[in-house]
Protein backbone atom coordinates (compact mmCIF):
# COMPACT_ATOMS: atom_id res chain seq x y z
CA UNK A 1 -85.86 141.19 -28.36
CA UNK A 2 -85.78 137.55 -27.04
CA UNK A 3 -84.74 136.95 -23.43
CA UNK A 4 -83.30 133.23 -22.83
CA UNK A 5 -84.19 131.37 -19.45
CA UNK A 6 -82.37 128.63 -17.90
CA UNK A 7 -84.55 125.62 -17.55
CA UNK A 8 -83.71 122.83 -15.17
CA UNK A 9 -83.29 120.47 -18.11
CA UNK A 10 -80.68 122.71 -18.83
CA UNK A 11 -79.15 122.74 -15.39
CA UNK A 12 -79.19 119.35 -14.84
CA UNK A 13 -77.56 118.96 -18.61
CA UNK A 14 -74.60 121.18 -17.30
CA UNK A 15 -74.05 119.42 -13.98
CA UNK A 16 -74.26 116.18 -15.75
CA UNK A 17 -71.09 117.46 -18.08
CA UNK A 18 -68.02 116.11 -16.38
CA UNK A 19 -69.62 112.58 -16.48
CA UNK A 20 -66.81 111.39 -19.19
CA UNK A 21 -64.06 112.89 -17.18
CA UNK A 22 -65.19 110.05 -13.85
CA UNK A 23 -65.16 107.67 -16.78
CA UNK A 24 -62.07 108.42 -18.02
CA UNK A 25 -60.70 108.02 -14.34
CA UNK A 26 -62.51 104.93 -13.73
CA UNK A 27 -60.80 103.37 -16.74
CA UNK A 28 -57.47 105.01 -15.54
CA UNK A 29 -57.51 102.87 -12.13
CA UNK A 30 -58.68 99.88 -14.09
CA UNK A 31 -54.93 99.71 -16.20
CA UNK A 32 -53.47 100.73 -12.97
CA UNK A 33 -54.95 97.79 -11.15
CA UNK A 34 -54.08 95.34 -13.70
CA UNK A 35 -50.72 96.64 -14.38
CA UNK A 36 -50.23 96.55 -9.95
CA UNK A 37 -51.60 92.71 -10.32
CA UNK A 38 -49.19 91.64 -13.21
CA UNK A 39 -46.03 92.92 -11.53
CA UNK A 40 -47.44 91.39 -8.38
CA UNK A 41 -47.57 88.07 -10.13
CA UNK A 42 -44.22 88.30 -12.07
CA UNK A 43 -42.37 89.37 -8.60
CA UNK A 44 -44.27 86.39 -6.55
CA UNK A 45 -44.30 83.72 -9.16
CA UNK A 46 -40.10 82.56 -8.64
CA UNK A 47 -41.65 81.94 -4.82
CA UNK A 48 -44.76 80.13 -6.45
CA UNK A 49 -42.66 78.03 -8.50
CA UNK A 50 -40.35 77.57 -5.94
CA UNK A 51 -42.53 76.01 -3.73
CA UNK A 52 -44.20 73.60 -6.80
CA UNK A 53 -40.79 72.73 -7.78
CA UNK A 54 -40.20 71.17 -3.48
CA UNK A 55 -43.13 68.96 -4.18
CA UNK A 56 -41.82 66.91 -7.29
CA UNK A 57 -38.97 64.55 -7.83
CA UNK A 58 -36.20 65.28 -9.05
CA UNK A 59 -36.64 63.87 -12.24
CA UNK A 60 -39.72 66.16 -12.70
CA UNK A 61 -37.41 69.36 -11.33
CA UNK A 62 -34.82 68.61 -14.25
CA UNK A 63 -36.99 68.20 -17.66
CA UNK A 64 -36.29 70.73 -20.01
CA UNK A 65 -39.60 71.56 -20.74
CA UNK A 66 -41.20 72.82 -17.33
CA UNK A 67 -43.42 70.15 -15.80
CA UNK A 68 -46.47 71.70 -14.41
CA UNK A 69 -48.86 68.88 -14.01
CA UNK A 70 -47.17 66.15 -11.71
CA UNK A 71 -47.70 63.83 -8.55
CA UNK A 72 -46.74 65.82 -5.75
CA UNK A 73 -45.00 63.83 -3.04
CA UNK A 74 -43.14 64.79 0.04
CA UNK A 75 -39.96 62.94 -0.48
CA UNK A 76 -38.07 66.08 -1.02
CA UNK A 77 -39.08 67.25 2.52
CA UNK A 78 -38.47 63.93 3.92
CA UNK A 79 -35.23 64.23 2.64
CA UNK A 80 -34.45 67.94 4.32
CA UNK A 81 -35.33 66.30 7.66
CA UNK A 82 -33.09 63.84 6.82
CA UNK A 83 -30.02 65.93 5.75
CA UNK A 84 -30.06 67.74 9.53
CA UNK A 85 -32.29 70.71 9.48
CA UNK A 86 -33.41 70.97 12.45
CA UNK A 87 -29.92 71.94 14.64
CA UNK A 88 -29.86 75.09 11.67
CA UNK A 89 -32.82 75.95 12.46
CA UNK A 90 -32.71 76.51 16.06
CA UNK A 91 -29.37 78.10 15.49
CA UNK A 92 -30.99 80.96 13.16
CA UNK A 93 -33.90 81.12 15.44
CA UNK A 94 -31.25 81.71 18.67
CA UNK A 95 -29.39 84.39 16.48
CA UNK A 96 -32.26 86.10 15.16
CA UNK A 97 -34.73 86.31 18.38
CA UNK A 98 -31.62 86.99 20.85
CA UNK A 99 -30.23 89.73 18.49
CA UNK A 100 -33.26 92.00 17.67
CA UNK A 101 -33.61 91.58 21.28
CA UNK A 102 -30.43 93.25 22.30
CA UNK A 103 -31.06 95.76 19.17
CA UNK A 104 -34.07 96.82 20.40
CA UNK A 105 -32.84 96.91 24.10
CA UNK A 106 -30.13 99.35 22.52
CA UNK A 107 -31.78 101.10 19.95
CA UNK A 108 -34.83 102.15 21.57
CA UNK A 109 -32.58 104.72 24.74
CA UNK A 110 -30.69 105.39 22.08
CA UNK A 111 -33.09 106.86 19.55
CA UNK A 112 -34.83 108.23 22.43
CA UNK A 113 -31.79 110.54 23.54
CA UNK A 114 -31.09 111.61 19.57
CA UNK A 115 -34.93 112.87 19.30
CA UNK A 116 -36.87 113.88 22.23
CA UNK A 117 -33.63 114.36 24.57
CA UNK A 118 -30.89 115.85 22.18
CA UNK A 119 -27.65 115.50 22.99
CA UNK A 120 -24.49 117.30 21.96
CA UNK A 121 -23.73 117.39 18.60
CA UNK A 122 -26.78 114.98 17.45
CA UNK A 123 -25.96 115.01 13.81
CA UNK A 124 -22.50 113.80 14.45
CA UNK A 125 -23.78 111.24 16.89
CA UNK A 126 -26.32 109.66 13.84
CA UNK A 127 -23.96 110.04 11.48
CA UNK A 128 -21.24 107.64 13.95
CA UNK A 129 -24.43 105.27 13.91
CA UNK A 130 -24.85 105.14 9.65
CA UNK A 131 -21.62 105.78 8.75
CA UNK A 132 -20.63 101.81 10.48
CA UNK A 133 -23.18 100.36 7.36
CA UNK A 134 -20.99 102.12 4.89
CA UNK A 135 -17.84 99.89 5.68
CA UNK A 136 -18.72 96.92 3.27
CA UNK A 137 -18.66 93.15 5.39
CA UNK A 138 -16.07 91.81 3.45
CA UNK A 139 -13.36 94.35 4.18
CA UNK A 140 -13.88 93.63 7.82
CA UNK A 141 -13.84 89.70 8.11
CA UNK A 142 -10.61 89.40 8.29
CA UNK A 143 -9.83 91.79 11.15
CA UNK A 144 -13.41 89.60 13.02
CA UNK A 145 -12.00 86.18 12.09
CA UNK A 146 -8.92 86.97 13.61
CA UNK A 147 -10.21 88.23 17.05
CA UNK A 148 -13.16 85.64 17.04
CA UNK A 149 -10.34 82.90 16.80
CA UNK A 150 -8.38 84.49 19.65
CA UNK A 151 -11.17 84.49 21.49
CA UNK A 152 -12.11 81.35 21.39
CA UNK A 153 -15.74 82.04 19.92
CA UNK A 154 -15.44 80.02 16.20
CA UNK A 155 -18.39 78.19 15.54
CA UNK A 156 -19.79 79.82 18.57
CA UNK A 157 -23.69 80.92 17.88
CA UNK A 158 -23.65 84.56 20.19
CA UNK A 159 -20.56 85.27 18.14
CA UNK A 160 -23.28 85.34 15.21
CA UNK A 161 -25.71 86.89 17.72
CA UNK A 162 -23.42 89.64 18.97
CA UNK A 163 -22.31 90.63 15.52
CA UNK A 164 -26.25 90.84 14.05
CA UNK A 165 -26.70 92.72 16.79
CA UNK A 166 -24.11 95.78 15.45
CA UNK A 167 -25.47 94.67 12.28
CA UNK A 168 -28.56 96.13 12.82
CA UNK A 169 -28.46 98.51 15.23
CA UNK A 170 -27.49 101.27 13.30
CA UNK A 171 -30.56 100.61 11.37
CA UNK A 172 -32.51 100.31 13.89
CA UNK A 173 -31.73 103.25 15.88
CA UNK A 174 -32.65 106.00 12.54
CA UNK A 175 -36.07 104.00 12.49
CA UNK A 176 -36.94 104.41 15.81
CA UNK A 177 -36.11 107.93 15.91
CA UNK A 178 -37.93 108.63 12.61
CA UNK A 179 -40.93 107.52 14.90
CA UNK A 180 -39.59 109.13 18.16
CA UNK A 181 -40.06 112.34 16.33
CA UNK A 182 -44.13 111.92 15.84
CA UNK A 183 -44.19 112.34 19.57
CA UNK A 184 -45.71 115.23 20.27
CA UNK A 185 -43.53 117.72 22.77
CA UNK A 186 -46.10 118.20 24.83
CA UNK A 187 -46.67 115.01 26.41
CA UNK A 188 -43.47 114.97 27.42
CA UNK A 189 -43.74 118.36 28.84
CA UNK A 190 -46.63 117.63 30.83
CA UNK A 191 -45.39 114.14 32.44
CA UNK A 192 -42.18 116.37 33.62
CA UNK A 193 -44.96 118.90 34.98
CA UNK A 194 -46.31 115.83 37.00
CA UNK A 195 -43.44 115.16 38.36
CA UNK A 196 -42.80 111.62 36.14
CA UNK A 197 -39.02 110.20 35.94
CA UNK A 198 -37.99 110.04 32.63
CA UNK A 199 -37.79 106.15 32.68
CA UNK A 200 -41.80 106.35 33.57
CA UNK A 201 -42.79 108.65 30.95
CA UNK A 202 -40.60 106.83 28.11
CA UNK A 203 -42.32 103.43 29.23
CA UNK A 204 -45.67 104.15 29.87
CA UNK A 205 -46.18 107.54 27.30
CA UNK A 206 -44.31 107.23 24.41
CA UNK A 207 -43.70 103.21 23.83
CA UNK A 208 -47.09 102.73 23.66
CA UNK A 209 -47.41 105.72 21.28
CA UNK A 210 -44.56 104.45 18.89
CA UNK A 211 -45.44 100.54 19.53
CA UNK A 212 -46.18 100.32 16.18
CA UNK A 213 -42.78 101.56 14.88
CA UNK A 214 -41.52 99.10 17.48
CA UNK A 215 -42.96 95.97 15.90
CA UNK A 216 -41.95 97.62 12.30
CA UNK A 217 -38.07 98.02 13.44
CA UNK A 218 -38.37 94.27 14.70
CA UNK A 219 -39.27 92.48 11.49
CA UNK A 220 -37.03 94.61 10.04
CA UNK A 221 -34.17 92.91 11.85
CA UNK A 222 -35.42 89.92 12.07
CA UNK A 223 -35.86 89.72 8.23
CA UNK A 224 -32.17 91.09 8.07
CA UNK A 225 -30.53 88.58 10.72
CA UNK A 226 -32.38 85.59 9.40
CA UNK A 227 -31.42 86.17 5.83
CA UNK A 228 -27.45 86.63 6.38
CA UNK A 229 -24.97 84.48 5.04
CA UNK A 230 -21.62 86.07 4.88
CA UNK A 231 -20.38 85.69 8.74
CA UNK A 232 -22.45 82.45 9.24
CA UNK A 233 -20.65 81.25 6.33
CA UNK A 234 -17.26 82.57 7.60
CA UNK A 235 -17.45 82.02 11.23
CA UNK A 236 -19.26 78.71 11.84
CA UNK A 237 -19.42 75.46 10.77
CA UNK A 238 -21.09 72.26 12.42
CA UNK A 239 -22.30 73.44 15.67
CA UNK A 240 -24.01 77.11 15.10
CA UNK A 241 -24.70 76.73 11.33
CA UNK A 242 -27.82 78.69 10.27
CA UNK A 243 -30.42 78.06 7.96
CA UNK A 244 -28.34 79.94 4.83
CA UNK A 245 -24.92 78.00 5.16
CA UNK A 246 -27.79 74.68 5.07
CA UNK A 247 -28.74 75.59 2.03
CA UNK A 248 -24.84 75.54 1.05
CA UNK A 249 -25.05 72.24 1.31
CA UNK A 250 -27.73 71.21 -1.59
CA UNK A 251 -24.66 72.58 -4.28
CA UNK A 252 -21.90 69.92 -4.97
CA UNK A 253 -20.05 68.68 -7.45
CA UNK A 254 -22.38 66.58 -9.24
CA UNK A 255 -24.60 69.60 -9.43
CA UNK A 256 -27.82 71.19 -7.84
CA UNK A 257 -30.52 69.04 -6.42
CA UNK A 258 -33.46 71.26 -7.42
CA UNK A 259 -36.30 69.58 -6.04
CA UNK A 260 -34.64 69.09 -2.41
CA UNK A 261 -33.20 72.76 -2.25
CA UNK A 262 -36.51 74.15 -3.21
CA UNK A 263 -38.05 71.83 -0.19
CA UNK A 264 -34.95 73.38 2.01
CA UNK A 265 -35.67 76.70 1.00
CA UNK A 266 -39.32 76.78 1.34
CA UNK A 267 -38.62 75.73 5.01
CA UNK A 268 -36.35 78.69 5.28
CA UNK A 269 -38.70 81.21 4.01
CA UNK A 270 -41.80 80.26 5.83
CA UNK A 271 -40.89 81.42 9.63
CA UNK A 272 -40.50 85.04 8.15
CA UNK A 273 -43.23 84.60 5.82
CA UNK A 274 -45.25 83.74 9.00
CA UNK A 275 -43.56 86.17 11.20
CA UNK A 276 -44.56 89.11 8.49
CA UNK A 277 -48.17 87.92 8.43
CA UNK A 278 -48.64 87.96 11.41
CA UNK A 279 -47.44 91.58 12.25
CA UNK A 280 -48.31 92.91 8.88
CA UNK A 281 -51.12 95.16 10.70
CA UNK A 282 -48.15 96.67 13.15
CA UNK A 283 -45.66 97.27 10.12
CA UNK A 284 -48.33 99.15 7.66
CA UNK A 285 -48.95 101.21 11.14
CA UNK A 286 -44.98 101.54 11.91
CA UNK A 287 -44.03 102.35 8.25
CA UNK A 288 -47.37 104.75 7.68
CA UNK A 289 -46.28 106.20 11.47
CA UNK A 290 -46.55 109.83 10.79
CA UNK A 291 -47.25 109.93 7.97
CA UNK A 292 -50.93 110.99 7.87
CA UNK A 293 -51.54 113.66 10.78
């Protein structure tokens, strides 16, 4: 009768077994990466060729073959500067910086009393607030053009900047009580227990606890206010023009001016491209806020 021992060549054999399984994952991720890195490229490269297109003449932006090797010049910017940019631009900067202002002024008492401090019929109350997106903008420009004329505030830029403002609170105020929620009950319990006001413990305990979701509800709006087109369009003309109804301006009737619009809307992007760089740390945190306890 034969008795069979283990050795430790044998052991180490049977550890060593799910070796093809890690390579089989390995390989997995690999695909995955390259697949993540070619949709990366095919969303980004309209903004890419965007940008190459503002550095040629327009000659070079019309050949029917695509020109990639050229002499870049700056005549198409030259040309933007020329054409009156700059009033737009402080007009959208005025309408977006004032408005997520105000939304944020608004949004942040407001989300405050729907979460931590729950008020009668809550459900109804958020419901009021998301139901106002579900009206679509063109339905109501009529009824806005007609009391923005009797008013007196046409071509007026806080018209634009009162009406982003209800634009985006609604938005605004589910974000910030999505993060208002991560709280924990307790602080709150134990600032009462020490005798805080509520103004106190809602500026000094939980906005720097939800600052994150803060700057994440910001560029949200800013991205939002800076971007629209259809009241700007509607409700102003030569004095609070934005950057959008600008770009109007590159389409006539002799057709599209590639090379200067792609200079004009290069300009438009980058102070939201910058903005969004800058605070990508804070909107990973605001968007991830929660997410991980």
């Amino acid at each position: 009768m034969s008795v069979t021992t283990s050795t430790p060549t044998d052991e180490r054999a049977t550890e060593a077994a799910p070796e093809p399984r890690r390579k089989k994952t390995s390989a997995a991720n690999v695909w995955l990466g390259v697949i993540a890195w070619v949709v990366g490229i095919a969303f980004f490269f309209p903004v890419l060729w965007m940008v190459l297109t503002s550095f040629k003449t327009e000659a070079d932006a019309y050949t029917t073959t695509p020109k990639i090797i050229f002499e870049p010049t700056l005549e198409q910017y030259e040309g933007v500067f020329a054409a009156g940019i700059g009033p737009y631009l402080t007009n959208s900067v005025i309408a977006t910086v004032f408005s997520t202002i105000f939304v944020l002024l608004l949004a942040i008492p407001a989300a405050f009393a729907v979460s931590l401090r729950p008020v009668e019929k809550t459900q109804d109350v958020l419901f009021f607030f998301i139901s106002t997106k579900m009206l679509p903008v063109v339905a109501a420009i009529v009824p806005i053009y007609v009391v923005v004329n009797q008013i007196g505030m046409l071509d007026n830029i806080w018209t634009l900047v009162i009406l982003y403002t209800g634009m985006n609170l609604p938005i605004a105020v589910w974000m910030m009580r999505s993060f208002f929620l991560e709280v924990p009950g307790e602080l709150l319990e134990q600032a009462s227990i020490d005798g805080a006001p509520l103004w106190r413990t809602l500026r000094e305990i939980v906005l720097p606890i939800i600052s994150p979701g803060i700057f994440a509800t910001a560029l949200i709006c800013v991205i939002f206010a800076w971007n629209e087109f259809f009241f700007a369009v509607n409700l102003t003309a030569a004095n609070a023009g934005t950057v959008p109804v600008f770009l109007v301006g590159f389409i006539t009737s002799e057709g599209l001016y590639w090379a200067q619009l792609s200079a004009a809307a290069t300009m438009a992007a980058l102070p939201v491209v910058i903005a969004g760089w800058v605070a990508q740390n804070k909107l990973v945190q605001g968007l991830s806020f929660g997410a991980v306890k």
